[in-house]
C-alpha atoms as a PDB file:
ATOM      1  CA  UNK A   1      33.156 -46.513 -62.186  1.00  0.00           C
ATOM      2  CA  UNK A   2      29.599 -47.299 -61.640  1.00  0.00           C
ATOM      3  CA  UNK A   3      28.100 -50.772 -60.420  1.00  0.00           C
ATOM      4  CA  UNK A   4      27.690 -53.442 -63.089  1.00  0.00           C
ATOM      5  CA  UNK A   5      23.699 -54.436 -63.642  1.00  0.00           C
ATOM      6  CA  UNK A   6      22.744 -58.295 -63.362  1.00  0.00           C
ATOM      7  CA  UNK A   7      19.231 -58.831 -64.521  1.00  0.00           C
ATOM      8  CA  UNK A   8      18.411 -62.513 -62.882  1.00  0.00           C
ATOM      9  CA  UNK A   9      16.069 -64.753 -64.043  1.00  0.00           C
ATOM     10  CA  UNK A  10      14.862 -67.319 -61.650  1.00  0.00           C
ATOM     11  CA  UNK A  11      11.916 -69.727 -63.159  1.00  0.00           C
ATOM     12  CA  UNK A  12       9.307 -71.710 -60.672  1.00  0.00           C
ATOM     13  CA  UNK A  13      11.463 -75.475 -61.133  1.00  0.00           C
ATOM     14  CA  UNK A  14      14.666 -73.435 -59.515  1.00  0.00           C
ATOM     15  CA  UNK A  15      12.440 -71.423 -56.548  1.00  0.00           C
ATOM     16  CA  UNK A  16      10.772 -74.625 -55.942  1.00  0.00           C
ATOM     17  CA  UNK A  17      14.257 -76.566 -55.574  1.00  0.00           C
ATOM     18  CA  UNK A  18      12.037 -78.870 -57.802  1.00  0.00           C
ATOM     19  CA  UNK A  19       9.464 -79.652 -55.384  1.00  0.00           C
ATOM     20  CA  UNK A  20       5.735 -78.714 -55.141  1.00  0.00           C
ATOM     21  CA  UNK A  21       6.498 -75.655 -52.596  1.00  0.00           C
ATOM     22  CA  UNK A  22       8.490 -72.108 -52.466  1.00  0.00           C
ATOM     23  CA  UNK A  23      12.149 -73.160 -51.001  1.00  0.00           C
ATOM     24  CA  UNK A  24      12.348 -70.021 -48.448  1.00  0.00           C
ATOM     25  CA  UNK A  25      15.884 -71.237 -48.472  1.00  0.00           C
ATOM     26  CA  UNK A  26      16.564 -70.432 -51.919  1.00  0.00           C
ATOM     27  CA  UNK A  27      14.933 -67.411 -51.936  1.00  0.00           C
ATOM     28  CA  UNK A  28      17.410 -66.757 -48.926  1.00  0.00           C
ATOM     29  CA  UNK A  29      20.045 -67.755 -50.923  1.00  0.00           C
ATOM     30  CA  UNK A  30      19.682 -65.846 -53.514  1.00  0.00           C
ATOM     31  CA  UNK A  31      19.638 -62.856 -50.964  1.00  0.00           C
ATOM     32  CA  UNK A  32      22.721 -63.718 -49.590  1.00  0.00           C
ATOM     33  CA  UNK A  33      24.528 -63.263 -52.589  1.00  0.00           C
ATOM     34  CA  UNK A  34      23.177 -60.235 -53.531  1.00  0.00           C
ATOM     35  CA  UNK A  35      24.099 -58.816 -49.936  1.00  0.00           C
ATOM     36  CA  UNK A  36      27.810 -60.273 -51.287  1.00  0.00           C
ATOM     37  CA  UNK A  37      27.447 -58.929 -54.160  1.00  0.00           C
ATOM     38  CA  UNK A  38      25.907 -55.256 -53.176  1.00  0.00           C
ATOM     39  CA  UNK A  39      29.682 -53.201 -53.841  1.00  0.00           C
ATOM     40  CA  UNK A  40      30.095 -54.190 -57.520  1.00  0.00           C
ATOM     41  CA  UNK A  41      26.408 -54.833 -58.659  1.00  0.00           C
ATOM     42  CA  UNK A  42      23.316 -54.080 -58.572  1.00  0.00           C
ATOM     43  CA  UNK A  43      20.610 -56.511 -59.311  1.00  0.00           C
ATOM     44  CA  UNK A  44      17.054 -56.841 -60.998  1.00  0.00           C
ATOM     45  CA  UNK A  45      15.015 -60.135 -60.967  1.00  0.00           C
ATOM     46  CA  UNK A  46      12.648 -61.300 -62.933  1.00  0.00           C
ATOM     47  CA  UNK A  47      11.024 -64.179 -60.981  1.00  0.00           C
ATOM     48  CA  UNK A  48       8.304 -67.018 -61.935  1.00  0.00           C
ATOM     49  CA  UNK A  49       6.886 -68.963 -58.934  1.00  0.00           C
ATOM     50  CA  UNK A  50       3.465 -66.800 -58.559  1.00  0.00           C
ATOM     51  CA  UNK A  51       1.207 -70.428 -59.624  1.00  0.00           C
ATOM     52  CA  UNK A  52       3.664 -72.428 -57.648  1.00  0.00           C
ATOM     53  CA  UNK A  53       2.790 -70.112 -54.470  1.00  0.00           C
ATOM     54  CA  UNK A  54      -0.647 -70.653 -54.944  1.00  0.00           C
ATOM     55  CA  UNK A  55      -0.925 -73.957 -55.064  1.00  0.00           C
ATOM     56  CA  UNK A  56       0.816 -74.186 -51.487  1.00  0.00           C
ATOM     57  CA  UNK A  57      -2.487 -72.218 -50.293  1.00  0.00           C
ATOM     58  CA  UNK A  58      -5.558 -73.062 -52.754  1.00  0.00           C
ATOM     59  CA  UNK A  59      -6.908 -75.845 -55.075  1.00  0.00           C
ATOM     60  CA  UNK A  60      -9.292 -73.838 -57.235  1.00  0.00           C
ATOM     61  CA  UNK A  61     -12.662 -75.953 -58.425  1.00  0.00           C
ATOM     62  CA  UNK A  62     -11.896 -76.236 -62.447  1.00  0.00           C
ATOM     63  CA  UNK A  63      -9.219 -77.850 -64.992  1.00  0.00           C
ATOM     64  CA  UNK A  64      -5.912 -77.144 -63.847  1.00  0.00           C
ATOM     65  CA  UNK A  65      -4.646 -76.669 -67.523  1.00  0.00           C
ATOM     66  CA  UNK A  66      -7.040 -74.180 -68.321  1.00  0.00           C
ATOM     67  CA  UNK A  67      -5.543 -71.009 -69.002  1.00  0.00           C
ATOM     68  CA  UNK A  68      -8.173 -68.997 -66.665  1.00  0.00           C
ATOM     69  CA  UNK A  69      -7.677 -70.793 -63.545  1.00  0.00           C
ATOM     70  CA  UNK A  70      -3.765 -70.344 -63.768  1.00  0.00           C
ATOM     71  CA  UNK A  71      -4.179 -66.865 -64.550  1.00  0.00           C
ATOM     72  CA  UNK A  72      -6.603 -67.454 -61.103  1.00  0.00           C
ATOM     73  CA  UNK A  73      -3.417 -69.260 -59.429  1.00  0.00           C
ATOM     74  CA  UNK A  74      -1.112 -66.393 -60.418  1.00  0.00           C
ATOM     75  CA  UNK A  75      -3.064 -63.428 -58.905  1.00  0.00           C
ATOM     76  CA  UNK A  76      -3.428 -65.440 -55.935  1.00  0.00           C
ATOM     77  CA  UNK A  77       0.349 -66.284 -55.709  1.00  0.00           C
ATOM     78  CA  UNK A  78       1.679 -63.228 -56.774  1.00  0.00           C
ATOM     79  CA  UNK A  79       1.137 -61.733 -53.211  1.00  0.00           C
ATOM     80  CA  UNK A  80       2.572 -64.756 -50.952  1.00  0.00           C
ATOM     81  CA  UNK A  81       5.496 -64.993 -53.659  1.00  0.00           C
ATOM     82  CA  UNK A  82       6.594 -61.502 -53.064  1.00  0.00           C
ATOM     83  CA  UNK A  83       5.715 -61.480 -49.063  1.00  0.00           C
ATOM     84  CA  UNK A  84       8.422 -64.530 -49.297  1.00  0.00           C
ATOM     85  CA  UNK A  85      11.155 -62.789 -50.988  1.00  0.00           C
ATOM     86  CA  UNK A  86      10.363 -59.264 -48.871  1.00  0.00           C
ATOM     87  CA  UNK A  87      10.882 -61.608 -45.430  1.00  0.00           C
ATOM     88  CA  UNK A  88      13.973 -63.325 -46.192  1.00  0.00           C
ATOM     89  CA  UNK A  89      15.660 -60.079 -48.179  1.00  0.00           C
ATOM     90  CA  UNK A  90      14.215 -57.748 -45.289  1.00  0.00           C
ATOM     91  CA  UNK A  91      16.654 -60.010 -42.730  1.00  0.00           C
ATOM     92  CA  UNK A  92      19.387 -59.070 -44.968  1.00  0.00           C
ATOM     93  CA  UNK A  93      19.099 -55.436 -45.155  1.00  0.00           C
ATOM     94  CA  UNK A  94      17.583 -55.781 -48.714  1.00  0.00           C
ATOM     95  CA  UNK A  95      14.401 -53.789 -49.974  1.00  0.00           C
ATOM     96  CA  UNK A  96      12.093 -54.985 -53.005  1.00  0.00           C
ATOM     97  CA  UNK A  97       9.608 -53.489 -55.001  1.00  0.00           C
ATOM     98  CA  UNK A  98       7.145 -55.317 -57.372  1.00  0.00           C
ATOM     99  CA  UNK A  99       6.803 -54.736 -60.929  1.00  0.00           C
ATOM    100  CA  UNK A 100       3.915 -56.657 -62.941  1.00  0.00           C
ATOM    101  CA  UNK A 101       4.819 -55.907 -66.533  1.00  0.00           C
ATOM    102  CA  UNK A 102       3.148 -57.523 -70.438  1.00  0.00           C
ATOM    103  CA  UNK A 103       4.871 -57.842 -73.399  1.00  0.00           C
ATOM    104  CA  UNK A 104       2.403 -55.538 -74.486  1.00  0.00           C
ATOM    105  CA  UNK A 105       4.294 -53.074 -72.521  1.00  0.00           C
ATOM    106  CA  UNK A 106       7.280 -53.423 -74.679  1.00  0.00           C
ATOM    107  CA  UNK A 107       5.649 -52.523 -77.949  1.00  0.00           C
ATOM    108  CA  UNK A 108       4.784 -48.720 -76.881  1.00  0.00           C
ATOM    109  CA  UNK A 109       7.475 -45.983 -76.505  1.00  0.00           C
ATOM    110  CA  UNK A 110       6.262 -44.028 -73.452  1.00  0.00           C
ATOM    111  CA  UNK A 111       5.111 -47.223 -71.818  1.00  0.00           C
ATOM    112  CA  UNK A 112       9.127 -48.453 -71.954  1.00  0.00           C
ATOM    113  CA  UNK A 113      10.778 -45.172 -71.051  1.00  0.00           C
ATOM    114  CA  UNK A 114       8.455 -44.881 -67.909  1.00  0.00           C
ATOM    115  CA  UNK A 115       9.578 -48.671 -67.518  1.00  0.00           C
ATOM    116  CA  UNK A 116      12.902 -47.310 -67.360  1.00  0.00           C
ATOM    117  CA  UNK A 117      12.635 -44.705 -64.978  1.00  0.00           C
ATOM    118  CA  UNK A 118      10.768 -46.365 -62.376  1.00  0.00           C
ATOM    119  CA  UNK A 119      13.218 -49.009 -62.319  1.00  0.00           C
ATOM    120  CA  UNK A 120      15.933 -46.593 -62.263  1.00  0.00           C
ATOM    121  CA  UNK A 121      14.807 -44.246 -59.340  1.00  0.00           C
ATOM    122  CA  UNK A 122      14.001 -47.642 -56.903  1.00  0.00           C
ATOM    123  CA  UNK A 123      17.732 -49.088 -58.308  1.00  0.00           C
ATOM    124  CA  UNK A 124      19.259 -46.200 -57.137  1.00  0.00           C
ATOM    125  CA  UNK A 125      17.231 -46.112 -54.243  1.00  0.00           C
ATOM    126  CA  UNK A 126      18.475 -49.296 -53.123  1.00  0.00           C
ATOM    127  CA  UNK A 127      15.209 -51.105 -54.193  1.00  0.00           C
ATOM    128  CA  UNK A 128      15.593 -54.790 -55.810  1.00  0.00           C
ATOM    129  CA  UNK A 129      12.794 -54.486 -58.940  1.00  0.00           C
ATOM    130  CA  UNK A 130      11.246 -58.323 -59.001  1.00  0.00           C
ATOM    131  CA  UNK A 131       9.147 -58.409 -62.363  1.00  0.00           C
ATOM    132  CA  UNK A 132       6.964 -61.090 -63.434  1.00  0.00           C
ATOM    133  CA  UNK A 133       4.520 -61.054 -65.900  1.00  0.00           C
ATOM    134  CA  UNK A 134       1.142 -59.936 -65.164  1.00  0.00           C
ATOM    135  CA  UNK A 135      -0.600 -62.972 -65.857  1.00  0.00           C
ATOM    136  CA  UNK A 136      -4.160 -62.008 -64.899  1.00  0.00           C
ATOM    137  CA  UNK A 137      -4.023 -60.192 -67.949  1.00  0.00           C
ATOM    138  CA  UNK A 138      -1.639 -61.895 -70.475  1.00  0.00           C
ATOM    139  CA  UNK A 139      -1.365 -65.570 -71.264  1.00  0.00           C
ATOM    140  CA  UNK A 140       1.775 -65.540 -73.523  1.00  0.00           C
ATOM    141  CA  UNK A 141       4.097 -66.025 -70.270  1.00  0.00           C
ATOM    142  CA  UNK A 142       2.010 -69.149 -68.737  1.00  0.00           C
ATOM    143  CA  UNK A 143       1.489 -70.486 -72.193  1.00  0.00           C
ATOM    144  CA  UNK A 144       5.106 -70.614 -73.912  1.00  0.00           C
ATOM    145  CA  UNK A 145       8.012 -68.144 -72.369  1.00  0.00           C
ATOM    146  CA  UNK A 146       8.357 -68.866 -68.786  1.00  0.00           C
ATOM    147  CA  UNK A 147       9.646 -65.488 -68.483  1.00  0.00           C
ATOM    148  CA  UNK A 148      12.400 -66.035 -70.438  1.00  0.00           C
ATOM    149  CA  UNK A 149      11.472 -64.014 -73.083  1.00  0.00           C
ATOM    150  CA  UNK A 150      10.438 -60.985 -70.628  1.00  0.00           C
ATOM    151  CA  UNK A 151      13.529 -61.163 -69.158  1.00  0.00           C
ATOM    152  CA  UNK A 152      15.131 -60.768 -71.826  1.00  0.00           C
ATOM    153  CA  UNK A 153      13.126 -57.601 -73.008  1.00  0.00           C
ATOM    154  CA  UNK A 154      13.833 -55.724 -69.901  1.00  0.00           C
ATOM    155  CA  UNK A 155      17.957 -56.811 -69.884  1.00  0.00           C
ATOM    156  CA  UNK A 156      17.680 -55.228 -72.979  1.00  0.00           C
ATOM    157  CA  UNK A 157      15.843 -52.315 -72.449  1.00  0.00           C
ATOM    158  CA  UNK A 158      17.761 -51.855 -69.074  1.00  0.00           C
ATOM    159  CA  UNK A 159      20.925 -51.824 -70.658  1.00  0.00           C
ATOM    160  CA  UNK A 160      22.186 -54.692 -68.181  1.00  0.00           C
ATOM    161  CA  UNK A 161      25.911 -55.862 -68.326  1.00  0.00           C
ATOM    162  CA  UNK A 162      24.569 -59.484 -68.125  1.00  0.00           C
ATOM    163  CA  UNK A 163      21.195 -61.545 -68.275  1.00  0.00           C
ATOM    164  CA  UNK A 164      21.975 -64.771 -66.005  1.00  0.00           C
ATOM    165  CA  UNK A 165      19.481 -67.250 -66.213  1.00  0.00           C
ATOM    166  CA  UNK A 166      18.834 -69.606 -63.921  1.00  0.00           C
ATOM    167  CA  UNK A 167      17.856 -73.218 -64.135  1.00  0.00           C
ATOM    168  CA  UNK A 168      17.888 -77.386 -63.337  1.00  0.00           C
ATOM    169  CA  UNK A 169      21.076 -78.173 -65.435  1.00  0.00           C
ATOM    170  CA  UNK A 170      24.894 -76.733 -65.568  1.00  0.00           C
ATOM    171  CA  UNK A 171      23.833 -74.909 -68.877  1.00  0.00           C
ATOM    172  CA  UNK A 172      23.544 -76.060 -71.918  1.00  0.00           C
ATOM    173  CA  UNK A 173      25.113 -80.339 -72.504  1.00  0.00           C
ATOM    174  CA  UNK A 174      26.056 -81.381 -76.144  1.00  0.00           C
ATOM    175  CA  UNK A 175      23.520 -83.599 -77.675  1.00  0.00           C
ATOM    176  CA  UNK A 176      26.351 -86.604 -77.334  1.00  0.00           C
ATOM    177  CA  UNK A 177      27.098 -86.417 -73.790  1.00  0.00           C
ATOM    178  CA  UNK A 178      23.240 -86.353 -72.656  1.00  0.00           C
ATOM    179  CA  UNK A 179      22.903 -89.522 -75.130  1.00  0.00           C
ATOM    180  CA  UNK A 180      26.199 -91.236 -73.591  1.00  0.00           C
ATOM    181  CA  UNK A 181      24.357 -90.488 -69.883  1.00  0.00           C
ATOM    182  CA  UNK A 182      27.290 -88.266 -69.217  1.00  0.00           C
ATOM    183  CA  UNK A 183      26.235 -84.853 -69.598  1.00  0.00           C
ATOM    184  CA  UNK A 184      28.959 -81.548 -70.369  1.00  0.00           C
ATOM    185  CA  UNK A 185      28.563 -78.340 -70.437  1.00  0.00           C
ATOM    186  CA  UNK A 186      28.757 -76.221 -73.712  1.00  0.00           C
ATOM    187  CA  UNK A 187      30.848 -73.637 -72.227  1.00  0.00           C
ATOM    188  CA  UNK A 188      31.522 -70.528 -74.451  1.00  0.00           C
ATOM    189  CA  UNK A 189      28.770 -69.893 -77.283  1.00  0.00           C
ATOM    190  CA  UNK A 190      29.033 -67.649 -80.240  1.00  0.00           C
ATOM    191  CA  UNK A 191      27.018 -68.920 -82.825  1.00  0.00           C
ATOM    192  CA  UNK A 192      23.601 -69.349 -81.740  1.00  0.00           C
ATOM    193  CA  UNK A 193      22.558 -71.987 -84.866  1.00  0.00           C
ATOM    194  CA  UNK A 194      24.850 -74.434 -83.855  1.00  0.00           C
ATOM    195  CA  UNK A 195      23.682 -74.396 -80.066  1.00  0.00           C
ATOM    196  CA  UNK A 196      19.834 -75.075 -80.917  1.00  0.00           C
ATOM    197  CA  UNK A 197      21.573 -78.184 -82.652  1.00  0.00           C
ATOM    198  CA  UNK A 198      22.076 -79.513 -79.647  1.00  0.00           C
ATOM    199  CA  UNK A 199      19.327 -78.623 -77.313  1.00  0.00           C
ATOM    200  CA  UNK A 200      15.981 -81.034 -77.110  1.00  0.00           C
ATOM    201  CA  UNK A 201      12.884 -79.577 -76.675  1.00  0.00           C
ATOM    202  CA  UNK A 202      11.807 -81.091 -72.935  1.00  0.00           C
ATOM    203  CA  UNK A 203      10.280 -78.812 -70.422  1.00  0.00           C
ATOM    204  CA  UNK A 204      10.688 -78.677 -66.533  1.00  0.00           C
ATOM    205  CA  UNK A 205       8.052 -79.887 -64.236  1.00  0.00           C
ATOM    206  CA  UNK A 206       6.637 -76.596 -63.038  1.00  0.00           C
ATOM    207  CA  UNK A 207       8.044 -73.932 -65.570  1.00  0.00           C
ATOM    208  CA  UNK A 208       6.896 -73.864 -69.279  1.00  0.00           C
ATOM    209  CA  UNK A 209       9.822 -73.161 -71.045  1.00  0.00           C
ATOM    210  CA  UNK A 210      12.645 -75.308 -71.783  1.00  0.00           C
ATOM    211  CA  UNK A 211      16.096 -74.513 -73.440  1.00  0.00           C
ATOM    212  CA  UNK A 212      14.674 -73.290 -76.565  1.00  0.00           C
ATOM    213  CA  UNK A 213      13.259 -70.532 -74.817  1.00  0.00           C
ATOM    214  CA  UNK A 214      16.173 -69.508 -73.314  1.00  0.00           C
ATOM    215  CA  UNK A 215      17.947 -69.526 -76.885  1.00  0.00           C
ATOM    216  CA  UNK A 216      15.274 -67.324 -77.941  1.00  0.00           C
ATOM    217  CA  UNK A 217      15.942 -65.184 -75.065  1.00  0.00           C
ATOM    218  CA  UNK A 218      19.984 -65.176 -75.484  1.00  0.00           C
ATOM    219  CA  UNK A 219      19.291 -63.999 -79.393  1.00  0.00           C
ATOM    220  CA  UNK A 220      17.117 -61.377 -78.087  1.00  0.00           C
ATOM    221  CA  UNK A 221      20.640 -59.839 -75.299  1.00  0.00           C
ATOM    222  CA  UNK A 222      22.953 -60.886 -77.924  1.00  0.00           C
ATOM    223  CA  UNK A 223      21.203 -58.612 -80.432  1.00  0.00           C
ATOM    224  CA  UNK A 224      22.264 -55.625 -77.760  1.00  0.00           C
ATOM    225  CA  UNK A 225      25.571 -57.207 -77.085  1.00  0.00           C
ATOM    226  CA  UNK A 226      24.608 -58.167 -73.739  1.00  0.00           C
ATOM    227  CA  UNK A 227      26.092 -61.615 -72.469  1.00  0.00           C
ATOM    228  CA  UNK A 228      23.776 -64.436 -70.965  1.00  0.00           C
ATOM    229  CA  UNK A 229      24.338 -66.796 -68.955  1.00  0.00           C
ATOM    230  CA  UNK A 230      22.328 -70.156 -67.945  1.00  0.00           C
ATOM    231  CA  UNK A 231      23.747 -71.141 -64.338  1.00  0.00           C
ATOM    232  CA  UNK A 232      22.439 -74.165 -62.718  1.00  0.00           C
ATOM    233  CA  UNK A 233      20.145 -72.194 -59.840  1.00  0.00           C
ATOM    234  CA  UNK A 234      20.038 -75.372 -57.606  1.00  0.00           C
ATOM    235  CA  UNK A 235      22.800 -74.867 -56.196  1.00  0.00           C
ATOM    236  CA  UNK A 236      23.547 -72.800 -53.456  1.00  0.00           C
ATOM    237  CA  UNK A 237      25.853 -69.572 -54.272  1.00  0.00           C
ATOM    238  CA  UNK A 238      25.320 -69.871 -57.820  1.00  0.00           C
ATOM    239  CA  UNK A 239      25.663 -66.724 -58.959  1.00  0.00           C
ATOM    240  CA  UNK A 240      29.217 -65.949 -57.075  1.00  0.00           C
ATOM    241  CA  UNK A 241      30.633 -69.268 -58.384  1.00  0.00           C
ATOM    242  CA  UNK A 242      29.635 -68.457 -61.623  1.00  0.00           C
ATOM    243  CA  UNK A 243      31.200 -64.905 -61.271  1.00  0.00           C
ATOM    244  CA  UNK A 244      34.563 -66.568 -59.848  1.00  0.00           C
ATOM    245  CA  UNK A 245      34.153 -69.390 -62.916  1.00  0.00           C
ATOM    246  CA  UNK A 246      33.976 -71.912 -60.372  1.00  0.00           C
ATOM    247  CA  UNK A 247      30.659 -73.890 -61.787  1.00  0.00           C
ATOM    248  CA  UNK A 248      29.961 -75.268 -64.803  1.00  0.00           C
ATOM    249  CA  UNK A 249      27.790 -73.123 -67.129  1.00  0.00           C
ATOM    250  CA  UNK A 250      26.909 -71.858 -70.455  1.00  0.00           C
ATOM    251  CA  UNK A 251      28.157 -68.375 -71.603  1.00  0.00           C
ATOM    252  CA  UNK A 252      26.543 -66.924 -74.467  1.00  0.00           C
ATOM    253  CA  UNK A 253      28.687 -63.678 -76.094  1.00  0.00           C
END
């Protein structure tokens, strides 16, 4: 029996612990896990947090909502964001490789099957692939998606046993309980329709997606038969709780 494949998605509100830096501790975190974890899976990230880097380093002289100068931030981030996670995974006996991919990429045969090679050969290398979106060139990820969407692509294309995605809640609540202040967790999801009933359509402070785009994204795995997961990436060991069912979190078969 081989090794099971998690493709993790980690947006810039969970890397930033939801404040205006990089948490080196969660990037640490998530490391430690994957250390844990290193017998039974094997692990490919897709990671925002390239405009949150940047802003620890630069204030660039223009609007900060206009598309160029975060596509600015982004190529400035990208590097620090990956130096980060090649520190703290290099301490644990981890290797990482970066992959800058566009949706684009998706849309042309060849282009995916060399997708899938590369990340094959540095998998089985014992390289951790950490995509993000190569937003110097495309503005669909800063503008909507929040790499939810990309993520989603690639679990599919990947063939992953399961797309976790992490975030700033325990999943998905029912409509009722966020309106009573007391919020649960939709726990087991099969029917899509009735979900986006209950989601609202708020977005986190430094990512640009909210749950809707993380529907979006469990319709795209479903459609392959691959599970997703949102997981509450706050807190620490969030990926082996969820494993062991001993968080909260929204399971979407």
């Amino acid at each position: 029996m081989g090794k099971k494949r998690i493709l993790l998605k980690i947006g810039s509100n969970t890397l930033t612990k939801e404040t205006n830096h990089i948490s080196r501790g969660k990037i640490e975190d998530l490391g430690i896990q994957i250390a844990a974890l290193n017998d039974e899976y094997e692990f490919i990230i897709v990671s925002s947090g390239a405009i949150a880097a940047a802003k620890q380093f630069v204030k660039l002289d223009n609007q900060d909502k206009d598309v160029f100068v975060k596509q600015a931030l982004a190529s400035i981030g990208q590097p620090h964001l990956m130096r980060i996670y090649n520190e703290n995974f290099k301490d644990l006996g981890l290797n990482t490789s970066q992959c800058l991919l566009s949706y684009s990429d998706f849309e042309k045969e060849q282009t995916k099957k060399n997708i899938v090679n590369t990340i094959n050969v540095l998998v089985k290398n014992n390289y951790i692939p950490i995509i993000n979106e190569n937003d110097t060139v495309a503005t669909d990820e800063i503008r909507f998606g929040d790499n939810d969407k990309l993520a989603a692509l690639t679990a599919v294309l990947l063939n992953v046993d399961i797309l976790i995605i992490a975030t700033n809640t325990n999943g998905i609540y029912t409509k009722e309980s966020i309106h009573d202040e007391v919020p649960q967790t939709i726990k087991l999801v099969n029917d899509l329709k009735s979900l986006e009933k209950e989601i609202g359509d708020s977005k986190s402070s430094h990512g640009t997606g909210g749950m809707q785009s993380k529907i979006e994204a469990a319709a795209i795995s479903k459609a392959a038969n691959i599970e997703t997961w949102i997981v509450n990436g706050l807190n620490d060991n969030f990926i082996l709780k969820a494993l062991k069912n001993e968080i909260p979190f929204t399971r979407i078969v």
